[in-house]
PDB file of N, CA and C in Angstrom:
ATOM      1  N   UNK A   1      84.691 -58.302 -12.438  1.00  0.00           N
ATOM      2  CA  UNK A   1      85.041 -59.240 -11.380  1.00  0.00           C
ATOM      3  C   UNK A   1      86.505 -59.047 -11.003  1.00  0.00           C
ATOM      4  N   UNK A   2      86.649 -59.948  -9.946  1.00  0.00           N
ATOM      5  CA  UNK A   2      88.398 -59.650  -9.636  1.00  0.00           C
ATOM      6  C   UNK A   2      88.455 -61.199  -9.162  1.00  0.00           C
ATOM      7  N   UNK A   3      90.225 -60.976  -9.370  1.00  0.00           N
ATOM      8  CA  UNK A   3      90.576 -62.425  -9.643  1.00  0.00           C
ATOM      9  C   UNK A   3      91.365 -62.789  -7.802  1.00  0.00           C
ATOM     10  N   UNK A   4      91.118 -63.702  -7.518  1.00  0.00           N
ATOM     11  CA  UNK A   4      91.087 -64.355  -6.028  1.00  0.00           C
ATOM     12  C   UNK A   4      91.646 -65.288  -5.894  1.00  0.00           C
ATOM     13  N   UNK A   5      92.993 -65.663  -5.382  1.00  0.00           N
ATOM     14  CA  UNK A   5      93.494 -67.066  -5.354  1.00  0.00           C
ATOM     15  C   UNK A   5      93.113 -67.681  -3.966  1.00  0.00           C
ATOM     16  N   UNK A   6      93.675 -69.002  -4.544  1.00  0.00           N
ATOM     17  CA  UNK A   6      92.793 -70.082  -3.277  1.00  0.00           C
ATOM     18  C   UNK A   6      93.023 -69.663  -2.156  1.00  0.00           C
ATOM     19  N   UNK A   7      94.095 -69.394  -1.808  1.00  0.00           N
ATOM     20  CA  UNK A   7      94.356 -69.051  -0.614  1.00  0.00           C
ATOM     21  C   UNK A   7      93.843 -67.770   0.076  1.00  0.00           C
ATOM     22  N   UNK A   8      93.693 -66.869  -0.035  1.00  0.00           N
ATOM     23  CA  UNK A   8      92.696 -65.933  -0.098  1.00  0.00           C
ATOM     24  C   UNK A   8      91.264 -66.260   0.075  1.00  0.00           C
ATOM     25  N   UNK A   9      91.075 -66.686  -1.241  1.00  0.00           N
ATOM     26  CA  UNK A   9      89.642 -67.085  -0.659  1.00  0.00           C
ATOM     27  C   UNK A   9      89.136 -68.070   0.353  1.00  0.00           C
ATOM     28  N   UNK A  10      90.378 -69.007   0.845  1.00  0.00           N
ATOM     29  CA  UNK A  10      90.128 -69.741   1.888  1.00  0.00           C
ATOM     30  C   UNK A  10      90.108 -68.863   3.384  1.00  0.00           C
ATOM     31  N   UNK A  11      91.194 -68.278   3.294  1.00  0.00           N
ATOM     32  CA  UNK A  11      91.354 -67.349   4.277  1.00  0.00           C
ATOM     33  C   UNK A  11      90.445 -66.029   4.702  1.00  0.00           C
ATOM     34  N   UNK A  12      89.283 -65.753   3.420  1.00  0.00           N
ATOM     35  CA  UNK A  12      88.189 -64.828   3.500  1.00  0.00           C
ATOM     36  C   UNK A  12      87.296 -65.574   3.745  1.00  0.00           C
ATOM     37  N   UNK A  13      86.811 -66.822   3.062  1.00  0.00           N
ATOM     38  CA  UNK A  13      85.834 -67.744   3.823  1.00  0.00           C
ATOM     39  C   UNK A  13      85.821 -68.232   5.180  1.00  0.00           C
ATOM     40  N   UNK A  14      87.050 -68.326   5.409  1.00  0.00           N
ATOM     41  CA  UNK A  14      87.111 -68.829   7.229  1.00  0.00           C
ATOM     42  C   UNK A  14      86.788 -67.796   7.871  1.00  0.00           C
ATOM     43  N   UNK A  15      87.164 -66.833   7.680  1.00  0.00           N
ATOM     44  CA  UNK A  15      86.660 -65.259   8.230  1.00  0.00           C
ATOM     45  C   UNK A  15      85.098 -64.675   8.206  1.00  0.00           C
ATOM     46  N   UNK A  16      84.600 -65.132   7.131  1.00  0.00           N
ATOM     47  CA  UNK A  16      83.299 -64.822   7.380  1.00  0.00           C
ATOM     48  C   UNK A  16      82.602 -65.696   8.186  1.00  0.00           C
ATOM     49  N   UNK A  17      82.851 -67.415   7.737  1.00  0.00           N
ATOM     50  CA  UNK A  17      82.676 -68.462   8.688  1.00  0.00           C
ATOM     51  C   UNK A  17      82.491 -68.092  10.520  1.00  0.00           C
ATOM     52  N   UNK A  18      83.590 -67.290  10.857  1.00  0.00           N
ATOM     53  CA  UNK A  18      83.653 -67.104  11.943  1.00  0.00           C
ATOM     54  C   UNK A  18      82.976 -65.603  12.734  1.00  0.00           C
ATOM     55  N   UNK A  19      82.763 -64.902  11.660  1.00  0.00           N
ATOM     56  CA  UNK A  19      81.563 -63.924  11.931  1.00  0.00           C
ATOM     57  C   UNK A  19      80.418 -64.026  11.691  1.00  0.00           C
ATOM     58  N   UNK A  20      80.198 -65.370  10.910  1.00  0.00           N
ATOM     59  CA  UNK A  20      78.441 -65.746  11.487  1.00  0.00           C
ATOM     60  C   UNK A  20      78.416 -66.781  12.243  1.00  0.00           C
ATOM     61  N   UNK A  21      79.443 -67.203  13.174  1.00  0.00           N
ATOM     62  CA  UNK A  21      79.191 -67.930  14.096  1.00  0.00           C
ATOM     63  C   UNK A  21      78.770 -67.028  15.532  1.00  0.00           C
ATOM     64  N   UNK A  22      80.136 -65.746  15.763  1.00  0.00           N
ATOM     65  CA  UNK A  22      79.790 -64.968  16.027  1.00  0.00           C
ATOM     66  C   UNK A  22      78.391 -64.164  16.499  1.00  0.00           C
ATOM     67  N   UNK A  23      78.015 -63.784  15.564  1.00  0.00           N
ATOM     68  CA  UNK A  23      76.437 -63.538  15.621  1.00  0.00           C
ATOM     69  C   UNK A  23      75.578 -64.495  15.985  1.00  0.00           C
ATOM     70  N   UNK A  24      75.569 -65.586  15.445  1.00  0.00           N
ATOM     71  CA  UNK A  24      74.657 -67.046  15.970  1.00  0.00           C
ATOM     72  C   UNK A  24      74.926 -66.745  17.530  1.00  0.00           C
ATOM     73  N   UNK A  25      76.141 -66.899  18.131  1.00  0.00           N
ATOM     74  CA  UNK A  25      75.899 -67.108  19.515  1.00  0.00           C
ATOM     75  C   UNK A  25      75.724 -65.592  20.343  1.00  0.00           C
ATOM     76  N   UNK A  26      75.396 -64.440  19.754  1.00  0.00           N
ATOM     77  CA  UNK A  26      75.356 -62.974  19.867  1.00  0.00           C
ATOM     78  C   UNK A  26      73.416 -62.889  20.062  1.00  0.00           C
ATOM     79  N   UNK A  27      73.137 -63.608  18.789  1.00  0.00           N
ATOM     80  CA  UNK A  27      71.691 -63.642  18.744  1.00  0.00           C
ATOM     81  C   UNK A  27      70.906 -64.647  19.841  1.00  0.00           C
ATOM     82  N   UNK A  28      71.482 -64.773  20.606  1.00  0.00           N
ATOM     83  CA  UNK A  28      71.124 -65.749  21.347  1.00  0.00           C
ATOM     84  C   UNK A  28      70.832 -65.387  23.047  1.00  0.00           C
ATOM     85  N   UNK A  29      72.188 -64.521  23.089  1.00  0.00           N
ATOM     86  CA  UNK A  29      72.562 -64.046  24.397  1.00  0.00           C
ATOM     87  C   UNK A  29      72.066 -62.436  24.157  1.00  0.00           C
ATOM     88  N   UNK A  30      71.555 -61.647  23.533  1.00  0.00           N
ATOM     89  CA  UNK A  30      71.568 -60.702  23.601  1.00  0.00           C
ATOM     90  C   UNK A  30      69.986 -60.209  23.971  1.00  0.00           C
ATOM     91  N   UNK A  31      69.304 -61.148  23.666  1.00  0.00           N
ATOM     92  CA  UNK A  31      67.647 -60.981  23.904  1.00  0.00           C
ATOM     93  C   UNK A  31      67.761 -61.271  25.656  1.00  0.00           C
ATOM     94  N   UNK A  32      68.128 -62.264  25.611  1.00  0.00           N
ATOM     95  CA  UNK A  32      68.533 -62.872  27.220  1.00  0.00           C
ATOM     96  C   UNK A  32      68.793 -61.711  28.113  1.00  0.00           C
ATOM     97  N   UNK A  33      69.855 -61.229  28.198  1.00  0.00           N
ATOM     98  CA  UNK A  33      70.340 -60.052  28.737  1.00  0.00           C
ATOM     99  C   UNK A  33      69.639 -58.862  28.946  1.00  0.00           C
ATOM    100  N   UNK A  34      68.747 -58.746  28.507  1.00  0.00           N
ATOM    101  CA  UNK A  34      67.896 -56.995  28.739  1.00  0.00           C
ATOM    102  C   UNK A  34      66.337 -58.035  28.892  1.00  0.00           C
ATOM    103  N   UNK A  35      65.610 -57.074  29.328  1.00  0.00           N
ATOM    104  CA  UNK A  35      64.149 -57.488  29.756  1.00  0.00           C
ATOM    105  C   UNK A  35      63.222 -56.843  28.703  1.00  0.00           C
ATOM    106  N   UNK A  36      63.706 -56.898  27.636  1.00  0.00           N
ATOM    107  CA  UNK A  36      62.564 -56.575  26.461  1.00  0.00           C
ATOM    108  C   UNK A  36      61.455 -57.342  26.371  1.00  0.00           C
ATOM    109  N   UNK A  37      60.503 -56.726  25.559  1.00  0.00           N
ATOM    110  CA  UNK A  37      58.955 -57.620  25.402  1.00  0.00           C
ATOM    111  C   UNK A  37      59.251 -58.487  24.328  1.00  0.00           C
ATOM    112  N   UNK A  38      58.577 -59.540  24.477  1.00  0.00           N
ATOM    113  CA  UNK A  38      58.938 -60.236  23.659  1.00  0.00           C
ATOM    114  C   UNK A  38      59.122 -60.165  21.774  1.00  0.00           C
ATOM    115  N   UNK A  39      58.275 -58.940  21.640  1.00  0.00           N
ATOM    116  CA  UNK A  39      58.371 -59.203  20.112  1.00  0.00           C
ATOM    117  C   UNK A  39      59.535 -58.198  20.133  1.00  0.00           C
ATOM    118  N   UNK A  40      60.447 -57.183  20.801  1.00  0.00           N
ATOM    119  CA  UNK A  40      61.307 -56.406  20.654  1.00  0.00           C
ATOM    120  C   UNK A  40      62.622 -57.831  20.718  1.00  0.00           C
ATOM    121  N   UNK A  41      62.246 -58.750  21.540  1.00  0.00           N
ATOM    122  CA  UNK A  41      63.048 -59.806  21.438  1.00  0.00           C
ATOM    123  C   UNK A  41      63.308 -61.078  20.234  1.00  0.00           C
ATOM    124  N   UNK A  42      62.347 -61.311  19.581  1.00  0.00           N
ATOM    125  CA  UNK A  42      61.612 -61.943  18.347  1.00  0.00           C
ATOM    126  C   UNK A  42      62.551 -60.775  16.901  1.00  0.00           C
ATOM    127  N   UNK A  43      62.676 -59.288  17.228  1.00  0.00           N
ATOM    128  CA  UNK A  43      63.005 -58.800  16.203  1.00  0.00           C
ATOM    129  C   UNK A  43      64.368 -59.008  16.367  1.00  0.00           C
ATOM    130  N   UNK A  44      65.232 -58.904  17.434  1.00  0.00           N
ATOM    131  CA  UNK A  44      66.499 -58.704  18.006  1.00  0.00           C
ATOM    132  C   UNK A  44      66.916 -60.350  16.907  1.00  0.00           C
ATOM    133  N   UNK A  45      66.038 -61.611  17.403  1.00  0.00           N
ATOM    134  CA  UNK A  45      67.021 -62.817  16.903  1.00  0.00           C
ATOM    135  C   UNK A  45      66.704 -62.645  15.135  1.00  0.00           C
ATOM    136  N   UNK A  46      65.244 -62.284  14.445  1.00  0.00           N
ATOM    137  CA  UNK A  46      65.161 -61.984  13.486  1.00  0.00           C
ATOM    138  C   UNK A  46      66.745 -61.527  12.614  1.00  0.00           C
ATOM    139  N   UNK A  47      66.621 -60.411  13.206  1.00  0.00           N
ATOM    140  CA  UNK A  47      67.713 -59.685  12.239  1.00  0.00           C
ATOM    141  C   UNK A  47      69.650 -59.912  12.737  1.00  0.00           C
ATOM    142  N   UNK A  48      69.661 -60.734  13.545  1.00  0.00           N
ATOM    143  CA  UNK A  48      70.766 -61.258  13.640  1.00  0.00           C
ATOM    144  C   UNK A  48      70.914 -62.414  12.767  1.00  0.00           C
ATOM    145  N   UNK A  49      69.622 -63.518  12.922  1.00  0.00           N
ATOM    146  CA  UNK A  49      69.492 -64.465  12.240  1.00  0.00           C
ATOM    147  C   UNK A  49      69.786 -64.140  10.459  1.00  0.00           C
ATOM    148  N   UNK A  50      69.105 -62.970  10.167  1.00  0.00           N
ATOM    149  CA  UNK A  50      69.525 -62.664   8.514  1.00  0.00           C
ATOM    150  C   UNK A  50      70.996 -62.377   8.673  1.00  0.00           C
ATOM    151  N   UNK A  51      71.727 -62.055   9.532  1.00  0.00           N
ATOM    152  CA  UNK A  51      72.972 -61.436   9.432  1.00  0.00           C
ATOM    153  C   UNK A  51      73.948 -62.626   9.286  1.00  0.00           C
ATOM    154  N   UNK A  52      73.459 -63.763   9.801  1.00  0.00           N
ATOM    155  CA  UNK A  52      74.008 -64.973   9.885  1.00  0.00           C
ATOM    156  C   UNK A  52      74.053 -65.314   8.364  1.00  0.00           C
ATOM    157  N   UNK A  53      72.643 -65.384   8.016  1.00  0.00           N
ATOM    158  CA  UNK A  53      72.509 -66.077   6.522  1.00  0.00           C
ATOM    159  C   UNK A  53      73.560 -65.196   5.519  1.00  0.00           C
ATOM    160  N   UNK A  54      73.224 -64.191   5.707  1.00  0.00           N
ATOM    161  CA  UNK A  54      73.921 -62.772   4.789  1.00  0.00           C
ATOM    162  C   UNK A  54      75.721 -63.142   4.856  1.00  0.00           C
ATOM    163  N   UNK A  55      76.146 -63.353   5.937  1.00  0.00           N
ATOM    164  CA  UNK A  55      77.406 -64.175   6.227  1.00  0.00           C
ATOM    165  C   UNK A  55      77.879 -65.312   5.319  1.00  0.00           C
ATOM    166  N   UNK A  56      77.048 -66.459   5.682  1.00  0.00           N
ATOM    167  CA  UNK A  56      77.045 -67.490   5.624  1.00  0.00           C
ATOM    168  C   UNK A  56      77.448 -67.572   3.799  1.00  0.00           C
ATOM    169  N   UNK A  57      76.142 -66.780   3.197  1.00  0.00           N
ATOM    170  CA  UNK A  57      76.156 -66.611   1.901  1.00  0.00           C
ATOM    171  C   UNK A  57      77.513 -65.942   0.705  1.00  0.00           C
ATOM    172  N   UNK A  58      77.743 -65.199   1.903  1.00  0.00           N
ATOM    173  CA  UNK A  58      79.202 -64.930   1.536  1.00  0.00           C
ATOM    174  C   UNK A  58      80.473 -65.533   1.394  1.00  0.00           C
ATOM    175  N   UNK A  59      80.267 -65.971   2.533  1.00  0.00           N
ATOM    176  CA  UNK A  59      81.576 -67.402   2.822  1.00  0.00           C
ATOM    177  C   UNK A  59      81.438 -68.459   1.603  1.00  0.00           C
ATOM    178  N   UNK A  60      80.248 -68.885   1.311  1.00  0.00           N
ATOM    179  CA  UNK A  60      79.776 -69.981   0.388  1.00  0.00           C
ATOM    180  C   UNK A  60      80.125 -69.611  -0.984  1.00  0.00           C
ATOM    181  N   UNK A  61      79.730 -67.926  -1.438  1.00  0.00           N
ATOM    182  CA  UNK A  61      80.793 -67.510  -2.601  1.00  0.00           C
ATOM    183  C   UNK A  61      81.831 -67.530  -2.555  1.00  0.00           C
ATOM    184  N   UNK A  62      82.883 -66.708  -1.816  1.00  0.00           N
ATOM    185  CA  UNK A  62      84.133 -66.443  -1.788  1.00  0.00           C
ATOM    186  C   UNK A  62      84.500 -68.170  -1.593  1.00  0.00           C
ATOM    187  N   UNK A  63      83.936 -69.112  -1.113  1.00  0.00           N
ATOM    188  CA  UNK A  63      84.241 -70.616  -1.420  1.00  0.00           C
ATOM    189  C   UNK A  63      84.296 -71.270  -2.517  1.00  0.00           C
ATOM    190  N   UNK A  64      83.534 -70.864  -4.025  1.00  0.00           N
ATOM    191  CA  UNK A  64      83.604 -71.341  -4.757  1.00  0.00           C
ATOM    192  C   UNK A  64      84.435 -70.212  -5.666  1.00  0.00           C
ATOM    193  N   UNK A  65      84.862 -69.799  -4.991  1.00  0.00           N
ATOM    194  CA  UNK A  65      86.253 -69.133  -5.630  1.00  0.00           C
ATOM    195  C   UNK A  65      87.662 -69.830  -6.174  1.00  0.00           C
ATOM    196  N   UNK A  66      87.134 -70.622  -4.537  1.00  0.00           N
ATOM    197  CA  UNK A  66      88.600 -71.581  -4.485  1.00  0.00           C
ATOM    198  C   UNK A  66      88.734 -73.420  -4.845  1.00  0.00           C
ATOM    199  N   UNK A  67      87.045 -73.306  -5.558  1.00  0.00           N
ATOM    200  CA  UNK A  67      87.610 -74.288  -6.113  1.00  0.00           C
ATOM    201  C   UNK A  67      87.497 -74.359  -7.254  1.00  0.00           C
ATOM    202  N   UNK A  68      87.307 -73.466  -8.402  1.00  0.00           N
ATOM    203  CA  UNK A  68      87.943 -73.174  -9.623  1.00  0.00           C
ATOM    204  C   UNK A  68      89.443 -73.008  -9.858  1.00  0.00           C
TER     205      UNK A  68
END
């Protein structure tokens, strides 16, 4: 492991914070924009949507970094 002070890890959590917000509003507008069929559109929010969680999940570690 490696050792992470609060500040850091606050400052890496806000950062990921803000790249799965990012994507949330990416996955949204990006199906919109092109005239795909719908399940090419269905896969598009799919795998943004994991990219969000995959984010999200990160931020939520590097969070309990900082409060040890």
């Amino acid at each position: 492991m490696f050792i992470l002070d609060k500040q850091w890890a606050n400052l890496l959590s806000d950062f990921f914070l803000d790249i799965a917000k990012a994507c949330f509003i990416t996955a949204f507008i990006a199906p919109l924009s092109s005239n795909n069929q719908f399940l090419n559109q269905l896969l598009i929010l799919i795998k943004a949507l994991s990219n969000v969680i995959i984010y999200l999940s990160v931020a939520r570690h590097i969070k309990s970094y900082e409060l040890d």
